[in-house]
C-alpha atoms as a PDB file:
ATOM      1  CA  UNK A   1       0.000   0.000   0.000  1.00  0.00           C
ATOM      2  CA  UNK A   2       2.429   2.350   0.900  1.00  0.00           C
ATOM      3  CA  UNK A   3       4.271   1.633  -2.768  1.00  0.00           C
ATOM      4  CA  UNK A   4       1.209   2.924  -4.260  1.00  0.00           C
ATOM      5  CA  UNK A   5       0.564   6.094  -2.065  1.00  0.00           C
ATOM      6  CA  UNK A   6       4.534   6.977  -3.250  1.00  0.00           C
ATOM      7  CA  UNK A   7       3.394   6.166  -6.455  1.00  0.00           C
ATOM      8  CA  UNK A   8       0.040   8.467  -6.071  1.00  0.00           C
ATOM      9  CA  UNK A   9       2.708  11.322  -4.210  1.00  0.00           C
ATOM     10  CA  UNK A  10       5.092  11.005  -7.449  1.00  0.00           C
ATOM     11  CA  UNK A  11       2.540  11.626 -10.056  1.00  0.00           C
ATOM     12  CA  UNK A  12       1.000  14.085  -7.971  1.00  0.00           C
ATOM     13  CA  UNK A  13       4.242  15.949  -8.059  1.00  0.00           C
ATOM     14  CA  UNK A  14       5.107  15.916 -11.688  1.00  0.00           C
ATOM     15  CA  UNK A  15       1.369  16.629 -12.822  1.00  0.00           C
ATOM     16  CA  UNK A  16       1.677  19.999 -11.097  1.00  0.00           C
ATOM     17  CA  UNK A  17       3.737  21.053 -13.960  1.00  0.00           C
ATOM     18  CA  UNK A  18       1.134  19.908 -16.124  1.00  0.00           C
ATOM     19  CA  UNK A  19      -1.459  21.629 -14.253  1.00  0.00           C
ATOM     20  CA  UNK A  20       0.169  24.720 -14.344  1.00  0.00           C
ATOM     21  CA  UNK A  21       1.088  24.646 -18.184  1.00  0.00           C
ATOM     22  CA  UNK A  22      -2.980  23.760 -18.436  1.00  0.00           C
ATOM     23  CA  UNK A  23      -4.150  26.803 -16.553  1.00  0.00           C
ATOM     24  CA  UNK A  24      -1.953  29.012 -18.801  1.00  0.00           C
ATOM     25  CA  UNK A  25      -3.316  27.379 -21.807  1.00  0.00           C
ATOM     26  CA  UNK A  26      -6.886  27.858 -20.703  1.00  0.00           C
ATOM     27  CA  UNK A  27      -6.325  31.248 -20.333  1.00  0.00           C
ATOM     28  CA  UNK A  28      -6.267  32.000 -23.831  1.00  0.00           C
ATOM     29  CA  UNK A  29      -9.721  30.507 -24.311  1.00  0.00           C
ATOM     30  CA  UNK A  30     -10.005  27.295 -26.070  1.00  0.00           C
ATOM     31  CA  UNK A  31     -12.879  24.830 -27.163  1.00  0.00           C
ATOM     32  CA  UNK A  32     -14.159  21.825 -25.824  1.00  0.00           C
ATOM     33  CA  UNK A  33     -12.283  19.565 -28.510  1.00  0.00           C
ATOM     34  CA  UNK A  34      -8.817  21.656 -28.146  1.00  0.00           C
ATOM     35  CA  UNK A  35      -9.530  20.616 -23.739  1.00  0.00           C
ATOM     36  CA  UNK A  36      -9.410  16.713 -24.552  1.00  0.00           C
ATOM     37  CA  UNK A  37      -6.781  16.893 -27.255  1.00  0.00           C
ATOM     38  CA  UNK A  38      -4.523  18.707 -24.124  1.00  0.00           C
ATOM     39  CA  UNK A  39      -5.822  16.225 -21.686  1.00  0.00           C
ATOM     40  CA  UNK A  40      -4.576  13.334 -24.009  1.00  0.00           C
ATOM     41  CA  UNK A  41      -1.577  14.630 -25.081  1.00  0.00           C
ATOM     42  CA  UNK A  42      -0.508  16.038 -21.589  1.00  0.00           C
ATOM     43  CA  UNK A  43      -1.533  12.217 -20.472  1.00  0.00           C
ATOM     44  CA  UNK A  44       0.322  10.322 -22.894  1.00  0.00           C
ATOM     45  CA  UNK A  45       3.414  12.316 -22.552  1.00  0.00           C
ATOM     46  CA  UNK A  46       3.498  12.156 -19.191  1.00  0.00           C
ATOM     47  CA  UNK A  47       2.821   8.659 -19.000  1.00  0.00           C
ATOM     48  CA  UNK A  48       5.407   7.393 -21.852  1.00  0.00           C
ATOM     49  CA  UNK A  49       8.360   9.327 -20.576  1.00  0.00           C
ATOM     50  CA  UNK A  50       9.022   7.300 -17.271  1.00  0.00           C
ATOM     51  CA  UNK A  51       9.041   4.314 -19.669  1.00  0.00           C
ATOM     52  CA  UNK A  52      11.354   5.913 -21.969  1.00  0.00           C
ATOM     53  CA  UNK A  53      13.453   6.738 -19.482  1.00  0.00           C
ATOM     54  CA  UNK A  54      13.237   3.076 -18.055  1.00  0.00           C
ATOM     55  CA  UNK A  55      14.332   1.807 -21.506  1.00  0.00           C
ATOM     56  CA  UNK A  56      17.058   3.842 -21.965  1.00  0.00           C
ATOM     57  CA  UNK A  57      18.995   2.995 -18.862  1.00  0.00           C
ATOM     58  CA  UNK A  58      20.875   4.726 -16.214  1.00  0.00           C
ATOM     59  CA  UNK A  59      23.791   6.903 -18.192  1.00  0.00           C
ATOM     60  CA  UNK A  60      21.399   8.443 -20.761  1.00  0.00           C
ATOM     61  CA  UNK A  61      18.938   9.113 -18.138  1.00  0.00           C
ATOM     62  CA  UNK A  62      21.290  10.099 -15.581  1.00  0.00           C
ATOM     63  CA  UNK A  63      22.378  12.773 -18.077  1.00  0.00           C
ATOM     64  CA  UNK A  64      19.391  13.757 -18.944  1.00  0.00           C
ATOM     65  CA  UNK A  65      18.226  14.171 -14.620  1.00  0.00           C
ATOM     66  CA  UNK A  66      20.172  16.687 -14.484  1.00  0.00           C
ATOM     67  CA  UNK A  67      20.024  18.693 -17.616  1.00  0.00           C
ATOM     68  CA  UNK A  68      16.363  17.679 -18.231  1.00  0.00           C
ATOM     69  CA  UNK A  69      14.357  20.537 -16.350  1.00  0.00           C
ATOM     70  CA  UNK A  70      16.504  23.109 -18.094  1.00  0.00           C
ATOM     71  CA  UNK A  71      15.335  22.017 -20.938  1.00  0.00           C
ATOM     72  CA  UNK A  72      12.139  21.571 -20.369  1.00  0.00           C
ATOM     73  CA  UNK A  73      12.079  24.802 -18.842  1.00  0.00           C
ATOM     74  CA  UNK A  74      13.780  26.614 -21.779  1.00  0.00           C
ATOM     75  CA  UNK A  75      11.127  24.936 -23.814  1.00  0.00           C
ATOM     76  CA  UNK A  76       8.310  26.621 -22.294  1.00  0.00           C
ATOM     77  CA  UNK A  77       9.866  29.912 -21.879  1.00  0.00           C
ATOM     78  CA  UNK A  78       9.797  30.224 -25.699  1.00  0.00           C
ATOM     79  CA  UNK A  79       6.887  28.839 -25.994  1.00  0.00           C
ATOM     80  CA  UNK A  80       5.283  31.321 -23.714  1.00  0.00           C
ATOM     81  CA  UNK A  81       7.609  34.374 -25.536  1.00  0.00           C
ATOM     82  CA  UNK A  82       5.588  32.537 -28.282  1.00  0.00           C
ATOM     83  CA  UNK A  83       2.552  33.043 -27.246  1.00  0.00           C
ATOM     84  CA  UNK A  84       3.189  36.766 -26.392  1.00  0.00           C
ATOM     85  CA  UNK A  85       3.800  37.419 -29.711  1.00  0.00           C
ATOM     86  CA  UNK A  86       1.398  35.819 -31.198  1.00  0.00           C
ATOM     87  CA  UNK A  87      -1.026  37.399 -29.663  1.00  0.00           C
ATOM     88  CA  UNK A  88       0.043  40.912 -29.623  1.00  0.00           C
ATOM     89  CA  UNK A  89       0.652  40.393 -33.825  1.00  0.00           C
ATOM     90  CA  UNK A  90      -2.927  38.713 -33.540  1.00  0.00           C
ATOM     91  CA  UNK A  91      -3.908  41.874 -31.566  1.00  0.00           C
ATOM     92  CA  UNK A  92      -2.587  44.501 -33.754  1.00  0.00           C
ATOM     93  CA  UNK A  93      -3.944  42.563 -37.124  1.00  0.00           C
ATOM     94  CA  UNK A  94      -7.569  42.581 -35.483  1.00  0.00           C
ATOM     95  CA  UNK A  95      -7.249  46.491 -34.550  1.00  0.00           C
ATOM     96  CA  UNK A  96      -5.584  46.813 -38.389  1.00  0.00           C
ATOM     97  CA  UNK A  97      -8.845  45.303 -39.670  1.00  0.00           C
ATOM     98  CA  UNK A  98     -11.444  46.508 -37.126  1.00  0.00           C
ATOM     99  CA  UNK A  99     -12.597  43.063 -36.606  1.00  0.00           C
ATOM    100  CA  UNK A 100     -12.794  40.665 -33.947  1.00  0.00           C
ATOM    101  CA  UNK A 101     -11.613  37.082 -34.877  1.00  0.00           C
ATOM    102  CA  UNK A 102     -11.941  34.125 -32.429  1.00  0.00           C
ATOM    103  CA  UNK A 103      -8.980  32.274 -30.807  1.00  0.00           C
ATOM    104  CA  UNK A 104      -8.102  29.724 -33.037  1.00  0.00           C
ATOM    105  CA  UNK A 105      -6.631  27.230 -30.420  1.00  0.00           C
ATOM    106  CA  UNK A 106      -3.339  25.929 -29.740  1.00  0.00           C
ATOM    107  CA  UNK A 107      -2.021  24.249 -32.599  1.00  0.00           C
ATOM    108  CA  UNK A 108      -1.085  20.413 -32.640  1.00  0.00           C
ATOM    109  CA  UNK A 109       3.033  21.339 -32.913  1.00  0.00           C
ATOM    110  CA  UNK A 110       2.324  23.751 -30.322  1.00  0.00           C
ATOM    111  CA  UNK A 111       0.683  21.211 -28.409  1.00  0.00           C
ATOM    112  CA  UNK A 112       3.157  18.391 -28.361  1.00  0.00           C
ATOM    113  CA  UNK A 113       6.143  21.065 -27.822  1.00  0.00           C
ATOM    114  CA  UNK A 114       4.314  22.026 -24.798  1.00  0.00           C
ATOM    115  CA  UNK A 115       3.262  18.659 -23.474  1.00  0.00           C
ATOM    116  CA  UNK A 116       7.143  17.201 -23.740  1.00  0.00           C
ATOM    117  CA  UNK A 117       8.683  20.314 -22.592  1.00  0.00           C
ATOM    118  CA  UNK A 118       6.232  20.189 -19.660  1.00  0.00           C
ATOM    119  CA  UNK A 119       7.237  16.067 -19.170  1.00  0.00           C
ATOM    120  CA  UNK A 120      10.906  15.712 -20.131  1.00  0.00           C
ATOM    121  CA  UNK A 121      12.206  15.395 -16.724  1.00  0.00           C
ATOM    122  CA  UNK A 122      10.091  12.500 -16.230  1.00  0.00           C
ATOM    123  CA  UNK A 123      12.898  10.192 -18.531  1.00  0.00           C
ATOM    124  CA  UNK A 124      14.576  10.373 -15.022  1.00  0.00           C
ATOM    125  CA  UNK A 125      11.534   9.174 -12.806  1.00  0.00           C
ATOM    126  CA  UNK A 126      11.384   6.333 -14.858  1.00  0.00           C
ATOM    127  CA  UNK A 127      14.674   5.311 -14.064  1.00  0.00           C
ATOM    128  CA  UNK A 128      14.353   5.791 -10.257  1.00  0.00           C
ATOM    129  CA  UNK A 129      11.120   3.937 -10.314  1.00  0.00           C
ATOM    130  CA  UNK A 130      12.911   1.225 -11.786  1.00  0.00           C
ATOM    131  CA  UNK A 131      15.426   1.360  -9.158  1.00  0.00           C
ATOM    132  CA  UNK A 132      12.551   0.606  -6.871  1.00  0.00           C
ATOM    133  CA  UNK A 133      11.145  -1.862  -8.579  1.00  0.00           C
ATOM    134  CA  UNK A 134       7.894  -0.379  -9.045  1.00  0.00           C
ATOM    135  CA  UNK A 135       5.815  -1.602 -11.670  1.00  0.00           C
ATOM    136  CA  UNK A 136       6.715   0.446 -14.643  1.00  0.00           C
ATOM    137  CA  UNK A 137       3.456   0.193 -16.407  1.00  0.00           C
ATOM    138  CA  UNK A 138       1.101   0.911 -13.235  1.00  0.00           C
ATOM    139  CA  UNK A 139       3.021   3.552 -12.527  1.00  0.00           C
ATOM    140  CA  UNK A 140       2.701   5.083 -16.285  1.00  0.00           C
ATOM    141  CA  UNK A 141      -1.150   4.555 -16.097  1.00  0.00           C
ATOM    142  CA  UNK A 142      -1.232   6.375 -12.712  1.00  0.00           C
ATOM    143  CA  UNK A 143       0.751   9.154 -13.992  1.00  0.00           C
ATOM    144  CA  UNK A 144      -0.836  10.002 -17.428  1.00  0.00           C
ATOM    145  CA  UNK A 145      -4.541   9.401 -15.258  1.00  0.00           C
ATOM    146  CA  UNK A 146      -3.144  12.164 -12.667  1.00  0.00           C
ATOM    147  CA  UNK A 147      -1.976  14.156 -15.488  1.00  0.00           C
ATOM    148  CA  UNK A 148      -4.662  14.171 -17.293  1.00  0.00           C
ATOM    149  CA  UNK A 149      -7.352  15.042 -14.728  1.00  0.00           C
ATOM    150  CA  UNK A 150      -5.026  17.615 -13.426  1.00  0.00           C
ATOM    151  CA  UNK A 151      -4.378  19.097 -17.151  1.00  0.00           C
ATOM    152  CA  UNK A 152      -8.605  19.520 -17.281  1.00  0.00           C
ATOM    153  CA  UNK A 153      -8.884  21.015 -14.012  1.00  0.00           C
ATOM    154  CA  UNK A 154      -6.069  23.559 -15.137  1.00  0.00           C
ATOM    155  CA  UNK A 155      -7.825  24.236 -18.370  1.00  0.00           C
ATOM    156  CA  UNK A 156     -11.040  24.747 -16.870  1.00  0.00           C
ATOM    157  CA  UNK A 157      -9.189  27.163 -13.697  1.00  0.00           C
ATOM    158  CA  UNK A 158      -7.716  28.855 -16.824  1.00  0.00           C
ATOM    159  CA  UNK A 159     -10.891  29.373 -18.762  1.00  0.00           C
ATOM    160  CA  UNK A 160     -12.931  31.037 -16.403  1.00  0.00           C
ATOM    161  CA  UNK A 161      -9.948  33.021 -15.620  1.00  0.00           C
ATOM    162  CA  UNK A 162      -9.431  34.060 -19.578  1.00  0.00           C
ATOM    163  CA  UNK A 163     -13.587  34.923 -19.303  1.00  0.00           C
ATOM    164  CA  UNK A 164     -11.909  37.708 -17.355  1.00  0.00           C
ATOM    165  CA  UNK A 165      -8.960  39.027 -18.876  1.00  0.00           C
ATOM    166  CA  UNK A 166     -10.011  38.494 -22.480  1.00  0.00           C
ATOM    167  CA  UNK A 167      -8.278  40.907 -23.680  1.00  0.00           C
ATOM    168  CA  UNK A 168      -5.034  40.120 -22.456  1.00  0.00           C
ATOM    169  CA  UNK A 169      -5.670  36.315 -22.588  1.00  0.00           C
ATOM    170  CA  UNK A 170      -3.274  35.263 -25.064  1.00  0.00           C
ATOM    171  CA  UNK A 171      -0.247  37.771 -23.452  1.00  0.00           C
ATOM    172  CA  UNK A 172      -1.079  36.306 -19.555  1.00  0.00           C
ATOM    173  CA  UNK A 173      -1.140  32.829 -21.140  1.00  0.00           C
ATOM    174  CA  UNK A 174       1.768  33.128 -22.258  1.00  0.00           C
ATOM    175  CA  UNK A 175       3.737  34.479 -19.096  1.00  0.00           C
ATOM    176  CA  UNK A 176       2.012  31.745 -17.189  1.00  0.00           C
ATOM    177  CA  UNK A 177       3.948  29.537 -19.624  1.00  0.00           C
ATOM    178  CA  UNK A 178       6.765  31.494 -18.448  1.00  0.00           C
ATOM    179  CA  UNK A 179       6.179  31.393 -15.380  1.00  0.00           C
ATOM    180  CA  UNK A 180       6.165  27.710 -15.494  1.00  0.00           C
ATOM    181  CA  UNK A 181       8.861  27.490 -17.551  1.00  0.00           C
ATOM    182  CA  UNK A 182      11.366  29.068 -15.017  1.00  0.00           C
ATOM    183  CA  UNK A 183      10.174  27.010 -11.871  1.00  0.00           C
ATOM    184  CA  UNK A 184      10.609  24.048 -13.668  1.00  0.00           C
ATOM    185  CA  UNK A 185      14.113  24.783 -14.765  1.00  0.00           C
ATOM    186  CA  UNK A 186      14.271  25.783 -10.774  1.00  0.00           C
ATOM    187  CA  UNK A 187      13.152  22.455  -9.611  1.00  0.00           C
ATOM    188  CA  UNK A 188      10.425  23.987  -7.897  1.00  0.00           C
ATOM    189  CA  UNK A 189       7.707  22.082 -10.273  1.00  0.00           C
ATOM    190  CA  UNK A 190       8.197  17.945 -11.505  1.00  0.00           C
END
């Protein structure tokens, strides 16, 4: 039992990342299909990395412990600088034109980029939960279930948040990538 509650403590931990990527994303105002296709992907990522990491043994995911929330980190922080300027050029094009245009949604690249910057460092939990002899796969279930319920509740937070900021959704969504960008490289998220 107490295997499982660490287990339930570890993918608590690195969903938070997740969670906080989601609520940035949902701040930006997206649709019902663009919530799931974050929920999966945010899942599945999170889920296949430990096994990655499992399968590719202790020196490449040794190397990677260390260096991995940097990256990961570095990752969102430009896709959060992104963001900004996407939405300030999507800003000044609707003022240009004198029409409103909805948010499109966060493309699929922009997606995935996301959703492995946001679950590199888990190559390294994969390793240490095969040091403990933890069941690989039940722990990849748990973790892409936790991530994925934690990813919705982070869009949703997000969403009702972007209801009031609309105007500077896309630019606060984007710092909130930031944001978590720059703890995770700190070690204070995953």
């Amino acid at each position: 039992m107490s295997s499982l509650l660490s287990l339930l403590l570890v993918s608590v931990s690195v969903g938070l990342s997740n969670f906080a990527g989601a609520i940035g994303i949902g701040i930006s105002g997206i649709d019902t299909r663009t919530r799931v296709r974050v929920g999966i992907a945010f899942g599945l990522f999170e889920g296949f990395m430990p096994v990655i990491g499992l399968l590719l043994g202790a020196s490449v995911a040794g190397y990677l412990g260390h260096a991995a929330r940097y990256i990961g980190g570095g990752i969102l922080v430009l896709t959060g600088a992104y963001t900004i300027w996407q939405g300030r050029r999507t800003g000044k094009m609707q003022q240009q034109s004198g029409t409103v245009v909805a948010v499109s949604g966060l493309g699929m690249h922009q997606l995935l980029i996301t959703a492995l910057a946001l679950s590199i460092d888990n190559l390294a939990v994969g390793f240490a939960i095969a040091i403990y002899r933890v069941p690989i796969v039940e722990a990849a279930i748990l973790m892409a279930a936790v991530s994925v319920g934690m990813s919705l509740v982070g869009l949703e937070l997000g969403h009702r948040l972007g209801e009031r900021v609309e105007e500077w959704s896309e630019e606060i969504g984007g710092g909130v990538l930031i944001l978590v960008g720059v703890a995770l490289a700190a070690g204070l998220l995953g």
